[in-house]
N, C-alpha and C. Protein backbone atom coordinates (compact mmCIF):
# COMPACT_ATOMS: atom_id res chain seq x y z
N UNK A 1 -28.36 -22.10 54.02
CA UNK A 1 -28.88 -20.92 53.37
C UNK A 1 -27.79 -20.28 52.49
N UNK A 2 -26.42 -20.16 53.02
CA UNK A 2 -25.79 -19.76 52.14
C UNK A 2 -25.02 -20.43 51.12
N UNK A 3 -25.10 -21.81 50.92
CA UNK A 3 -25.15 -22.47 50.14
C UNK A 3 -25.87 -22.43 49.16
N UNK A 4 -27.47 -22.19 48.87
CA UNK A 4 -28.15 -21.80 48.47
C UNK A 4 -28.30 -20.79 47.41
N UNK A 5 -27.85 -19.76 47.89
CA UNK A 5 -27.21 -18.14 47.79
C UNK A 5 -26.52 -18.05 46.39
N UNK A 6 -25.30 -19.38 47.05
CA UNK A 6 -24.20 -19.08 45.45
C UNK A 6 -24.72 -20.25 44.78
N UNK A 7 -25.47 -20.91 45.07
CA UNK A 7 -26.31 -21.80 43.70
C UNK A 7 -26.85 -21.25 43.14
N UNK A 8 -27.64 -20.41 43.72
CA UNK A 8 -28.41 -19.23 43.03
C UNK A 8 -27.61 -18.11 42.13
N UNK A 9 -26.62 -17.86 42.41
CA UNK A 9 -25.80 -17.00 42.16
C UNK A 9 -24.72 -17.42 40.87
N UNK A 10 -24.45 -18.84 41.25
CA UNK A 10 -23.82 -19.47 39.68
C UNK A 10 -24.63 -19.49 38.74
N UNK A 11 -25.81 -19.90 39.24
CA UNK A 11 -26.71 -20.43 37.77
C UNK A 11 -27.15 -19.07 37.48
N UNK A 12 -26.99 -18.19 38.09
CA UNK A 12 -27.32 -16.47 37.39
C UNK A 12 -25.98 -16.24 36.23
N UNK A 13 -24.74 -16.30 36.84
CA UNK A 13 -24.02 -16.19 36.28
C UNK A 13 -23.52 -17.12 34.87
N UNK A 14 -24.16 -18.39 35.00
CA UNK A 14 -23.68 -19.14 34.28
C UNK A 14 -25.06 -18.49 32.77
N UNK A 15 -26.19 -18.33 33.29
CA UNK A 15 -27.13 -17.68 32.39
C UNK A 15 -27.07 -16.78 31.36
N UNK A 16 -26.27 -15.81 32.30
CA UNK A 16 -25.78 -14.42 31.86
C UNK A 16 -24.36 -14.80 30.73
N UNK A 17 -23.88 -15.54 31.09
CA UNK A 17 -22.34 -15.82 29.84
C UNK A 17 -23.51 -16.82 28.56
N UNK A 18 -24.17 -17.58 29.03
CA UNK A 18 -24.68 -18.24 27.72
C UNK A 18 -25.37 -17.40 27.38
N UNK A 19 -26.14 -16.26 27.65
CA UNK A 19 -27.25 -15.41 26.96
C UNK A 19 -26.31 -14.56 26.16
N UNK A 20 -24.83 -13.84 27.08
CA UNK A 20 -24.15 -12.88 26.50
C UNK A 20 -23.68 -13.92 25.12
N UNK A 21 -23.14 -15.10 24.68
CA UNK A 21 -22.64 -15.62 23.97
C UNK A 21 -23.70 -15.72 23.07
N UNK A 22 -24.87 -16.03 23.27
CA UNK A 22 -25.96 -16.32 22.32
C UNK A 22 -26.40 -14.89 21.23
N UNK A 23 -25.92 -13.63 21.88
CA UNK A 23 -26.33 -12.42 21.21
C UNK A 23 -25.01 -12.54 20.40
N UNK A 24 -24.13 -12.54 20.73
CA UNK A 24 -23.23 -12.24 20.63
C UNK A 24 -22.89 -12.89 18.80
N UNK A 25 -23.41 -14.22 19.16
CA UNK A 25 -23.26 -15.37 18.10
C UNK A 25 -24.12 -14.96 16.61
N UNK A 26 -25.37 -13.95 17.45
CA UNK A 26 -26.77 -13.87 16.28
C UNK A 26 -26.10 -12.70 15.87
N UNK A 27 -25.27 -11.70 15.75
CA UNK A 27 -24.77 -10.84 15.30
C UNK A 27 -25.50 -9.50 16.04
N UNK A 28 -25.85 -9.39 17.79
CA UNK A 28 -26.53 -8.46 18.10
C UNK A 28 -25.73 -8.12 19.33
N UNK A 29 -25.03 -7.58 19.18
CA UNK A 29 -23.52 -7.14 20.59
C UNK A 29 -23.61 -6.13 20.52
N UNK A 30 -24.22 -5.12 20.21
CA UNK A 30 -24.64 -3.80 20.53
C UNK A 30 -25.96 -3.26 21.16
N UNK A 31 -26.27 -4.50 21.95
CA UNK A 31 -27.50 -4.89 22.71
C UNK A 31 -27.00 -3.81 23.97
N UNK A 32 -28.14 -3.19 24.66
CA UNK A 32 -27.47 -2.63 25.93
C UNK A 32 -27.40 -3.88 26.90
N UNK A 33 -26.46 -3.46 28.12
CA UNK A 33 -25.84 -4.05 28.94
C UNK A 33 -27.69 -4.66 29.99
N UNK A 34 -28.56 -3.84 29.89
CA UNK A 34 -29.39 -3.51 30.92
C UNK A 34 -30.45 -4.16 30.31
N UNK A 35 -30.65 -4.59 28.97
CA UNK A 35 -31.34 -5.31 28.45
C UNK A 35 -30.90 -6.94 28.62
N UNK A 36 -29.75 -7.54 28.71
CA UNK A 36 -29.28 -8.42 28.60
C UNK A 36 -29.79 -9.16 30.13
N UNK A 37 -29.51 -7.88 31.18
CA UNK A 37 -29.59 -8.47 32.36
C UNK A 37 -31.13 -8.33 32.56
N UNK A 38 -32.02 -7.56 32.04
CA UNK A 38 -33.10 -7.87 32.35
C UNK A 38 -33.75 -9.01 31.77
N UNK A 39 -33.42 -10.00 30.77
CA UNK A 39 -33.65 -11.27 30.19
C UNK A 39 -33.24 -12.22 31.06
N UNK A 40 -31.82 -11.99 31.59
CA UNK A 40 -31.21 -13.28 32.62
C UNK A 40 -32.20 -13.04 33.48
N UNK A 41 -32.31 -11.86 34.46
CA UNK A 41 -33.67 -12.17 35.39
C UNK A 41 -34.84 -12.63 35.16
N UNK A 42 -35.17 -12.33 33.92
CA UNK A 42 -36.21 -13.51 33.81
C UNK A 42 -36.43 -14.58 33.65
N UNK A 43 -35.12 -15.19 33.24
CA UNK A 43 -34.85 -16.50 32.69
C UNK A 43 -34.75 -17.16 34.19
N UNK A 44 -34.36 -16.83 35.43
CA UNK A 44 -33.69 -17.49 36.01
C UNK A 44 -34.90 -17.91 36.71
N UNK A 45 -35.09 -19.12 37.64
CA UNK A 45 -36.70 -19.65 37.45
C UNK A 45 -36.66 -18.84 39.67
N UNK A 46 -37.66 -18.70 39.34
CA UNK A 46 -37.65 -17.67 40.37
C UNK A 46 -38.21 -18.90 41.88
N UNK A 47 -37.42 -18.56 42.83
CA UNK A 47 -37.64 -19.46 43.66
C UNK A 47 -39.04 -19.09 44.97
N UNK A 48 -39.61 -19.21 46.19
CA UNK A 48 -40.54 -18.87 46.62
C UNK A 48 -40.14 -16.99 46.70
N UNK A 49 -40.83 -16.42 47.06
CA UNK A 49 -41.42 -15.13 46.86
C UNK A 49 -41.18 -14.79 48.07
N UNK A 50 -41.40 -15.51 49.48
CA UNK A 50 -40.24 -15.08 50.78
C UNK A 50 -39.20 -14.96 51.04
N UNK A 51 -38.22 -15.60 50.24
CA UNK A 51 -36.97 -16.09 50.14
C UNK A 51 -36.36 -14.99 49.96
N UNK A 52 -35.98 -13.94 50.78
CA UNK A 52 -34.74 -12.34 50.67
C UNK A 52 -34.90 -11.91 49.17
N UNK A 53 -36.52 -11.48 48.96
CA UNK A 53 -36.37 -10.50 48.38
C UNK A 53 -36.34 -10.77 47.10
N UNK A 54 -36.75 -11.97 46.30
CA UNK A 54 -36.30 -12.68 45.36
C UNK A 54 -37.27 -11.90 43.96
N UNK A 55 -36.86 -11.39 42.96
CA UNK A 55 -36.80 -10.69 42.14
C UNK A 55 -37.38 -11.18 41.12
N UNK A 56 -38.39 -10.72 41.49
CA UNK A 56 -39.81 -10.84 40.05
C UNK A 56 -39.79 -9.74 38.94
N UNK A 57 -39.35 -10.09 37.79
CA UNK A 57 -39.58 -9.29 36.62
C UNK A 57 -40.50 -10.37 35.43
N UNK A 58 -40.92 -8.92 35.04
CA UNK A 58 -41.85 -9.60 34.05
C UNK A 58 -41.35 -8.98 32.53
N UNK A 59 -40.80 -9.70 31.34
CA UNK A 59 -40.34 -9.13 30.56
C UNK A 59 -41.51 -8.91 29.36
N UNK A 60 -41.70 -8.28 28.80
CA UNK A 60 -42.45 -7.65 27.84
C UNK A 60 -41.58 -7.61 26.84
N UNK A 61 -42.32 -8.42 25.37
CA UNK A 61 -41.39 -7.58 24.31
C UNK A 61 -41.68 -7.16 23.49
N UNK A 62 -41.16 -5.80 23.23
CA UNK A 62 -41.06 -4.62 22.95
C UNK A 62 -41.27 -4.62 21.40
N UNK A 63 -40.60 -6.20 20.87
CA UNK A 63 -40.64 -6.03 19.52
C UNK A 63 -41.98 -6.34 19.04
N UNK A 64 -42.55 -6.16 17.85
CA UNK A 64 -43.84 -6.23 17.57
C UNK A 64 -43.92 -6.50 15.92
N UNK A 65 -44.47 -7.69 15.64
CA UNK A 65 -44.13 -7.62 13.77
C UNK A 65 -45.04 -6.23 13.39
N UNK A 66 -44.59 -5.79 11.79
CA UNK A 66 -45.34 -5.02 11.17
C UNK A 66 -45.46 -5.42 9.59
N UNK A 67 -46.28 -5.90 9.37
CA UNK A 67 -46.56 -6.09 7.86
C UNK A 67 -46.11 -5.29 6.91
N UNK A 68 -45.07 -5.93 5.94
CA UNK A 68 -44.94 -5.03 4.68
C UNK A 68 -45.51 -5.52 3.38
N UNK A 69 -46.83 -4.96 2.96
CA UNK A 69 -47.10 -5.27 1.62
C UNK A 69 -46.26 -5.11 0.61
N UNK A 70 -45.37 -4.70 0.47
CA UNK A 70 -44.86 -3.83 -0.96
C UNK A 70 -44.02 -5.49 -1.48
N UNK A 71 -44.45 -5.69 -2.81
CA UNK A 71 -43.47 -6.67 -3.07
C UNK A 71 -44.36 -8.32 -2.86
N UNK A 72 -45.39 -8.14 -1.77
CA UNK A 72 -46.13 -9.16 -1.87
C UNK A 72 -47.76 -9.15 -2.66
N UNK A 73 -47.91 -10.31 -2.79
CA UNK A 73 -49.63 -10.61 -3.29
C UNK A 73 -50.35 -10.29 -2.05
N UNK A 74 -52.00 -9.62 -2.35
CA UNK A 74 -52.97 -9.39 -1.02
C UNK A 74 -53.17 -11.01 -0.64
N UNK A 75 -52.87 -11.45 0.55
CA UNK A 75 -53.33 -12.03 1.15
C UNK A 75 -55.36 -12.49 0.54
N UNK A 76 -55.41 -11.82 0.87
CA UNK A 76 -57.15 -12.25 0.92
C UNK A 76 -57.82 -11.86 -0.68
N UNK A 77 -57.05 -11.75 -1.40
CA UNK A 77 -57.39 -11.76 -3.08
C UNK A 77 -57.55 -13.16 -3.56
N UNK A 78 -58.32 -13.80 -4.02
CA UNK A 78 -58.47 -15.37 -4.56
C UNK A 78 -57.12 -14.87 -6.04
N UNK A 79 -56.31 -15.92 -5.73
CA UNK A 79 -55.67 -16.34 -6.73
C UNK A 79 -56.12 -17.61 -8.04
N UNK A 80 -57.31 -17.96 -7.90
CA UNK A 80 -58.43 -18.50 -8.80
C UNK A 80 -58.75 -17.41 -10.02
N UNK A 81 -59.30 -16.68 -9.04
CA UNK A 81 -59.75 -15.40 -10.13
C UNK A 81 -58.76 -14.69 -10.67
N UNK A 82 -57.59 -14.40 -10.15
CA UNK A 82 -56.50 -14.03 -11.12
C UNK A 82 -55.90 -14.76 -12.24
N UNK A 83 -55.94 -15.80 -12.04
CA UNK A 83 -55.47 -17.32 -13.07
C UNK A 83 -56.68 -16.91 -14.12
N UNK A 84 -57.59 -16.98 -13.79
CA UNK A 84 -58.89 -16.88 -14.74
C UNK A 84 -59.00 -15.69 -15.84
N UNK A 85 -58.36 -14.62 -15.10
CA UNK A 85 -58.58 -13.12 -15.85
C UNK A 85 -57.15 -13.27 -16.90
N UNK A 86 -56.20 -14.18 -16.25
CA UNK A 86 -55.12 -14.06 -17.08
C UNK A 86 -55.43 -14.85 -18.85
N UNK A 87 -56.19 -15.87 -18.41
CA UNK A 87 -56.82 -16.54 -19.43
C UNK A 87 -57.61 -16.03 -20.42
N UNK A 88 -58.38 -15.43 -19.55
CA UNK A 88 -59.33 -14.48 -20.48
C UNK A 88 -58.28 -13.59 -21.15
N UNK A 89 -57.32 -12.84 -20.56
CA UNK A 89 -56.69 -12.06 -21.48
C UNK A 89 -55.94 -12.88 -22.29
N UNK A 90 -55.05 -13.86 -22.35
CA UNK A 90 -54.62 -14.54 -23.45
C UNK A 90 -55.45 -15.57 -24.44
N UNK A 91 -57.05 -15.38 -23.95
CA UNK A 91 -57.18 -16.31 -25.37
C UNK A 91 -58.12 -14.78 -26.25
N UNK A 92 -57.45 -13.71 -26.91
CA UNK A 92 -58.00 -12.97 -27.39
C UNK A 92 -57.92 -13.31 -29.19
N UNK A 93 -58.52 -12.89 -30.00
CA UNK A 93 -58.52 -12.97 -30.85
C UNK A 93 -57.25 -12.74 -32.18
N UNK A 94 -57.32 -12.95 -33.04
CA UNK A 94 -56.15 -12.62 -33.51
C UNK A 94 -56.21 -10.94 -34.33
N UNK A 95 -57.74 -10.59 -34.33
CA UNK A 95 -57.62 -9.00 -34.47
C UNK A 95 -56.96 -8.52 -33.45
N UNK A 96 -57.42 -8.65 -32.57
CA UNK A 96 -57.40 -8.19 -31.25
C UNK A 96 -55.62 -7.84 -30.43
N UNK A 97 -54.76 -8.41 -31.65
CA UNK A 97 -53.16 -8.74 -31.05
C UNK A 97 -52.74 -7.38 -31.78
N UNK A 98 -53.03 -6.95 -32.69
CA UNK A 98 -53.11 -5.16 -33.75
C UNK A 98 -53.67 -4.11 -33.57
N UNK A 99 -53.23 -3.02 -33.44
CA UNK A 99 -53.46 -1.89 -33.42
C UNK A 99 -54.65 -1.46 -34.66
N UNK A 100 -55.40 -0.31 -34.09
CA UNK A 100 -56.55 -0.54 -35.52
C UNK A 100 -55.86 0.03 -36.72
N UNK A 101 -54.71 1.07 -36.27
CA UNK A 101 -54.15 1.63 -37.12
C UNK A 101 -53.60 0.78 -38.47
N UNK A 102 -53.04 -0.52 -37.74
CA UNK A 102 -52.31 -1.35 -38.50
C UNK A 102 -53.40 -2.51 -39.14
N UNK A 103 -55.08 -2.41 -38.87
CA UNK A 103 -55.83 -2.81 -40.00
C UNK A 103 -56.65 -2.08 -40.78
N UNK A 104 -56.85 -2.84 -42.14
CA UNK A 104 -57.51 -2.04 -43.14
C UNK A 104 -58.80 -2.56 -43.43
N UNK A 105 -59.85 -2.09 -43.48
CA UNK A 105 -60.93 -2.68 -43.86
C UNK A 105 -61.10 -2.49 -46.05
N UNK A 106 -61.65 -3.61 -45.86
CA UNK A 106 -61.14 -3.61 -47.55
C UNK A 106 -62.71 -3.98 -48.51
N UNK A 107 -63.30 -4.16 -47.47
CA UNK A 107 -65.02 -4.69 -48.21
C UNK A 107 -65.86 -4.80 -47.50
N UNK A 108 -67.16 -4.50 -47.61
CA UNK A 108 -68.26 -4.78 -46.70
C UNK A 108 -69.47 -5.37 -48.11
N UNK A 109 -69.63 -6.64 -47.09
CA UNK A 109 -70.81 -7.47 -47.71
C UNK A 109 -71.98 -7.52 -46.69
N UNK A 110 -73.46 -6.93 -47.36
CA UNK A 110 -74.73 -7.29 -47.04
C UNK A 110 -75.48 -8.46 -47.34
N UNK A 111 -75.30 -9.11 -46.50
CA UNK A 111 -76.63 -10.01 -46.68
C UNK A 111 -77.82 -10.44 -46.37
N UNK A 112 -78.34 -9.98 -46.57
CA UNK A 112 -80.18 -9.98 -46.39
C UNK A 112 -80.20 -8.18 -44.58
N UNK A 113 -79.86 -9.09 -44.01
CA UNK A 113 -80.38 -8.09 -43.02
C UNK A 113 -78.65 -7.95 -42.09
N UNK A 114 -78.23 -9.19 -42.57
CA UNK A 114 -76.51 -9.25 -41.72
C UNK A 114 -75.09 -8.51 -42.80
N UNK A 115 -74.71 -7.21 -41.93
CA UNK A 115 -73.78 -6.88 -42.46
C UNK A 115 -72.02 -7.39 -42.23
N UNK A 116 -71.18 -7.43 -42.97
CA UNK A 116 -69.93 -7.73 -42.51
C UNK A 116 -69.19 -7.23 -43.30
N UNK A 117 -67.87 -7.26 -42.80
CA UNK A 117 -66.55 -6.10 -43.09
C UNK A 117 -65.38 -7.30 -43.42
N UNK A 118 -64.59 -7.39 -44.42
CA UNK A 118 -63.34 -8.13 -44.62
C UNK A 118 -61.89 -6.95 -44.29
N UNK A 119 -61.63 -7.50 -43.26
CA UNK A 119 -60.62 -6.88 -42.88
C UNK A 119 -59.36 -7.16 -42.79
N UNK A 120 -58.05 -6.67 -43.24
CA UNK A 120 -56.70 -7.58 -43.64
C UNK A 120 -55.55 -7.15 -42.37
N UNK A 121 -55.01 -8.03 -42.31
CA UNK A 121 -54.18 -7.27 -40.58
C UNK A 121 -52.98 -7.35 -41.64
N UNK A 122 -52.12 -6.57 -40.71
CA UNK A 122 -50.48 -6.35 -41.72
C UNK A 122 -49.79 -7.33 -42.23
N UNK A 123 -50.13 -8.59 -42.04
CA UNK A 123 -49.50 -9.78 -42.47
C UNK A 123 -50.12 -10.20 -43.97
N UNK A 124 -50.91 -9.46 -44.26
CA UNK A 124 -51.87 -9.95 -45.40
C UNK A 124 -53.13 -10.57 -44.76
N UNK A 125 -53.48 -11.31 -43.94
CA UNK A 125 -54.49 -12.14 -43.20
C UNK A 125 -56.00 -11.62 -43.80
N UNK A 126 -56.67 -12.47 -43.95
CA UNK A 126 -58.19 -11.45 -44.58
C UNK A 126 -58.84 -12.12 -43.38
N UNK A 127 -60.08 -11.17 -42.58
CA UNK A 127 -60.89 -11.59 -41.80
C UNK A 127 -62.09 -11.18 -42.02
N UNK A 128 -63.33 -12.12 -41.95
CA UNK A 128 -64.33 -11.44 -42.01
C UNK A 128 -65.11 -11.30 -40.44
N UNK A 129 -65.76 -9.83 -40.18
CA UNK A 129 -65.84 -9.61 -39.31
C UNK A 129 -67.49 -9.43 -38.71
N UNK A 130 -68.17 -9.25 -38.14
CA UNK A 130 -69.38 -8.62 -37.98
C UNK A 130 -69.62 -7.77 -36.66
N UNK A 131 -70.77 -6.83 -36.89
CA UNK A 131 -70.92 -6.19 -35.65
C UNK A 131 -71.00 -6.96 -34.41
N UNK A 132 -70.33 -6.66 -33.28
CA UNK A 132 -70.06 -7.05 -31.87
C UNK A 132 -69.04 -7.60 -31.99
N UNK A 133 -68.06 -8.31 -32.88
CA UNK A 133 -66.95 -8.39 -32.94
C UNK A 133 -65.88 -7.31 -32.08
N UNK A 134 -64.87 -8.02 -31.62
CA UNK A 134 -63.64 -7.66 -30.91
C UNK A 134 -62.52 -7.25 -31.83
N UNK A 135 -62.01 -5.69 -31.46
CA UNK A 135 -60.79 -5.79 -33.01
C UNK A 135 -60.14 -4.98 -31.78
N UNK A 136 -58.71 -4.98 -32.05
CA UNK A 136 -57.98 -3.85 -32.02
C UNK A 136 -57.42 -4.24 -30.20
N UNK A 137 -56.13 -3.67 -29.91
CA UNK A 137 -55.18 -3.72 -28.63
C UNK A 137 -56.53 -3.40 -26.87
N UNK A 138 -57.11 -1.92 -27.50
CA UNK A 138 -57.54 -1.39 -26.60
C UNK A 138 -59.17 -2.07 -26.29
N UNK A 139 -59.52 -3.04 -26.63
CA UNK A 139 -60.80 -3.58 -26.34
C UNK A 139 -61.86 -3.03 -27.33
N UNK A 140 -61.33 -3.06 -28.63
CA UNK A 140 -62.06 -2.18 -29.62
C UNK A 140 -63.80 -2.97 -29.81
N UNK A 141 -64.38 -2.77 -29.99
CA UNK A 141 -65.83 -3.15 -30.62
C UNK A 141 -66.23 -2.40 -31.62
N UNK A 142 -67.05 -3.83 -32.27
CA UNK A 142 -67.60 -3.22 -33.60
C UNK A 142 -68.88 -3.30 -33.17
N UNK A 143 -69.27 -1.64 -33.53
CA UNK A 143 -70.27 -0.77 -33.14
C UNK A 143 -71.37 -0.83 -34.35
N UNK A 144 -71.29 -0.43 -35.61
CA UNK A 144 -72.06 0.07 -36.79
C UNK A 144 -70.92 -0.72 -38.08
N UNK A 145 -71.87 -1.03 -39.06
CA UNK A 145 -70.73 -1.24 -40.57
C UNK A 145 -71.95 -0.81 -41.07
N UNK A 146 -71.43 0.04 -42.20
CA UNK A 146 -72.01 1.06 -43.29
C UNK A 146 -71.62 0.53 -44.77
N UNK A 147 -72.20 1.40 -45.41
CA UNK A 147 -71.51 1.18 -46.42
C UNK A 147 -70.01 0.80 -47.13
N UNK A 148 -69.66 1.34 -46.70
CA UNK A 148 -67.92 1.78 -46.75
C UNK A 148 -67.11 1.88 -45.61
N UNK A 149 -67.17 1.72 -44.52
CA UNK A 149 -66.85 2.16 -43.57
C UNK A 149 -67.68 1.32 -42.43
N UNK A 150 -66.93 1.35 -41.69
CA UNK A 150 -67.12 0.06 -39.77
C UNK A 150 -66.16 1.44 -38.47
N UNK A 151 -67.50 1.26 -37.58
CA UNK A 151 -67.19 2.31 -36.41
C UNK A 151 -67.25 1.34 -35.46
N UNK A 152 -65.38 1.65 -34.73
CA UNK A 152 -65.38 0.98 -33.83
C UNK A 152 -65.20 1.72 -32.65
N UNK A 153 -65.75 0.85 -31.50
CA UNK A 153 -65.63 1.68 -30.02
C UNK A 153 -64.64 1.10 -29.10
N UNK A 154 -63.26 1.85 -29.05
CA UNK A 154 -62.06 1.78 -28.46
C UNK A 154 -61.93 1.88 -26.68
N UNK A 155 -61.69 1.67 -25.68
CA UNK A 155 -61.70 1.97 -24.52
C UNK A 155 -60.38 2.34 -24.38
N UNK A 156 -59.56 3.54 -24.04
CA UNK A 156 -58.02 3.94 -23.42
C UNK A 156 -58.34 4.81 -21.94
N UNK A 157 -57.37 4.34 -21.65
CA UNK A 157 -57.22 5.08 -19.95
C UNK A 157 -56.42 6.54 -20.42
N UNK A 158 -57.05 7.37 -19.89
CA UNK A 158 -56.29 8.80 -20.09
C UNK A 158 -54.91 9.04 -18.79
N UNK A 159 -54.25 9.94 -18.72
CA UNK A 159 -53.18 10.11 -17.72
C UNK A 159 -53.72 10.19 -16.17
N UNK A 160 -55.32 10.60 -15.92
CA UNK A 160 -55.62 10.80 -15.04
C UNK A 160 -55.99 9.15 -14.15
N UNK A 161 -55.85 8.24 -15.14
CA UNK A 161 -56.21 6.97 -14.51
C UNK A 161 -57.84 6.71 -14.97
N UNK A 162 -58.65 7.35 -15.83
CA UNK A 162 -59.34 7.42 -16.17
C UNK A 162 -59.86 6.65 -17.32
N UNK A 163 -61.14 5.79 -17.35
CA UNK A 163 -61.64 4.94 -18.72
C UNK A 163 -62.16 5.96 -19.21
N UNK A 164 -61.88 6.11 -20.86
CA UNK A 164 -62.72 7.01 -21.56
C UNK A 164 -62.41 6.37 -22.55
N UNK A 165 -63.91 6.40 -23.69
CA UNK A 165 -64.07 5.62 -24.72
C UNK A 165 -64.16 6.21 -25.98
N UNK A 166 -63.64 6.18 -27.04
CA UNK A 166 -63.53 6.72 -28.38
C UNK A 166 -63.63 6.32 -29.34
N UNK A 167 -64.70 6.71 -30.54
CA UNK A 167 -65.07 5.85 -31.71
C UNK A 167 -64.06 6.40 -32.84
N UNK A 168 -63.91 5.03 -33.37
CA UNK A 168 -62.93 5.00 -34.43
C UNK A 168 -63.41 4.86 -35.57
N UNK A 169 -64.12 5.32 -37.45
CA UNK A 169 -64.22 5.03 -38.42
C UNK A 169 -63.27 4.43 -39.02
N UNK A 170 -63.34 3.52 -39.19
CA UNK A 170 -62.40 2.95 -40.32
C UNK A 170 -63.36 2.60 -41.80
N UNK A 171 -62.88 3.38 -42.77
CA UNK A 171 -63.30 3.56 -43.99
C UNK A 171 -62.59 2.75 -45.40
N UNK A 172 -63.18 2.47 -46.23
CA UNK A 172 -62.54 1.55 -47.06
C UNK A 172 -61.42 2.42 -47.85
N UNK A 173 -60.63 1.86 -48.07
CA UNK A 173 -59.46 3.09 -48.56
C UNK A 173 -59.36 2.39 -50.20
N UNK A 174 -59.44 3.21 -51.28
CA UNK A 174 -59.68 3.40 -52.37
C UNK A 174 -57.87 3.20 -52.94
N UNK A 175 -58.17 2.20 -53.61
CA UNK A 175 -56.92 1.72 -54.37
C UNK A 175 -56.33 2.35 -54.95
N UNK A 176 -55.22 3.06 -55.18
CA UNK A 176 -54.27 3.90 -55.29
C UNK A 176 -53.83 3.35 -57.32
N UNK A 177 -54.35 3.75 -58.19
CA UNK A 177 -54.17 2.72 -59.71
C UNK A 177 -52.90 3.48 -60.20
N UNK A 178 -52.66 3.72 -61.35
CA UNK A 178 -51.24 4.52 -61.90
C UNK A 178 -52.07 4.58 -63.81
């Protein structure tokens, strides 16, 4: 029996120096003393349950993951449909890469019942355009072409986080002669 005792008693001890070395190694030596030994008791394989008293612990741990989104993609968002929307936004038109400010509408031709607008982007570029056409940064649409003049319908987000939509005239601008 007492042979027993300090078998029991080395392999506690021998537990306790490899566990202390193993924290020690992961950079965690400011572990309490009372935590360390409550791991060796559990580690140590517990012999019958009559045997003087022999010391059942049950360790629980304490640590628990916690998810941090910040910095990652949602999990459960299809990354299909993001690939897709990215597409859609890069195959836009070549109005569509300019500000409306920075095009000019320069002519409107009727024909029979179909109207259209020639419109020049800052590079010189001439386009001819028609209603439902796409112009402009902010998702502009062409709404109405008139005589002289094409009303387009702009979409901008205000500061509040808000869609609000605003029509734009763009009018033929009259050649400046000398």
């Amino acid at each position: 029996m007492n042979h027993r005792r300090s078998a029991i008693a080395w392999s506690a001890a021998l537990l306790l120096f490899a566990l202390g070395c193993q924290e020690t190694a992961t950079g965690n030596a400011a572990a309490p003393a009372s935590t360390r030994k409550a791991k060796a008791a559990a580690a140590v394989p517990a012999t019958d349950a009559t045997s003087e008293g022999a010391l059942a612990v049950s360790l629980t741990d304490a640590r628990a993951y916690v998810y941090d989104p910040i910095g990652k993609r949602d999990p459960f968002r299809s990354f299909v449909l993001d690939r897709v929307k990215e597409v859609d936004k890069a195959a836009k038109g070549p109005l569509e890469q300019f500000d409306l400010s920075q095009l000019s509408v320069t002519g409107v031709v009727w024909e029979g019942g179909s109207k259209r607008a020639l419109v020049i982007d800052p590079s010189g570029r001439a386009y001819i355009v028609q209603e439902g056409d796409r112009v402009g940064k902010n998702e502009g649409l062409i709404i109405t072409i008139g005589d002289s003049e094409m009303m387009v319908r702009e979409k901008y987000e205000d500061f509040h986080g808000e869609q609000t939509e605003k029509e734009i005239v763009m009018r033929i601008r009259l050649s400046e002669g000398g």
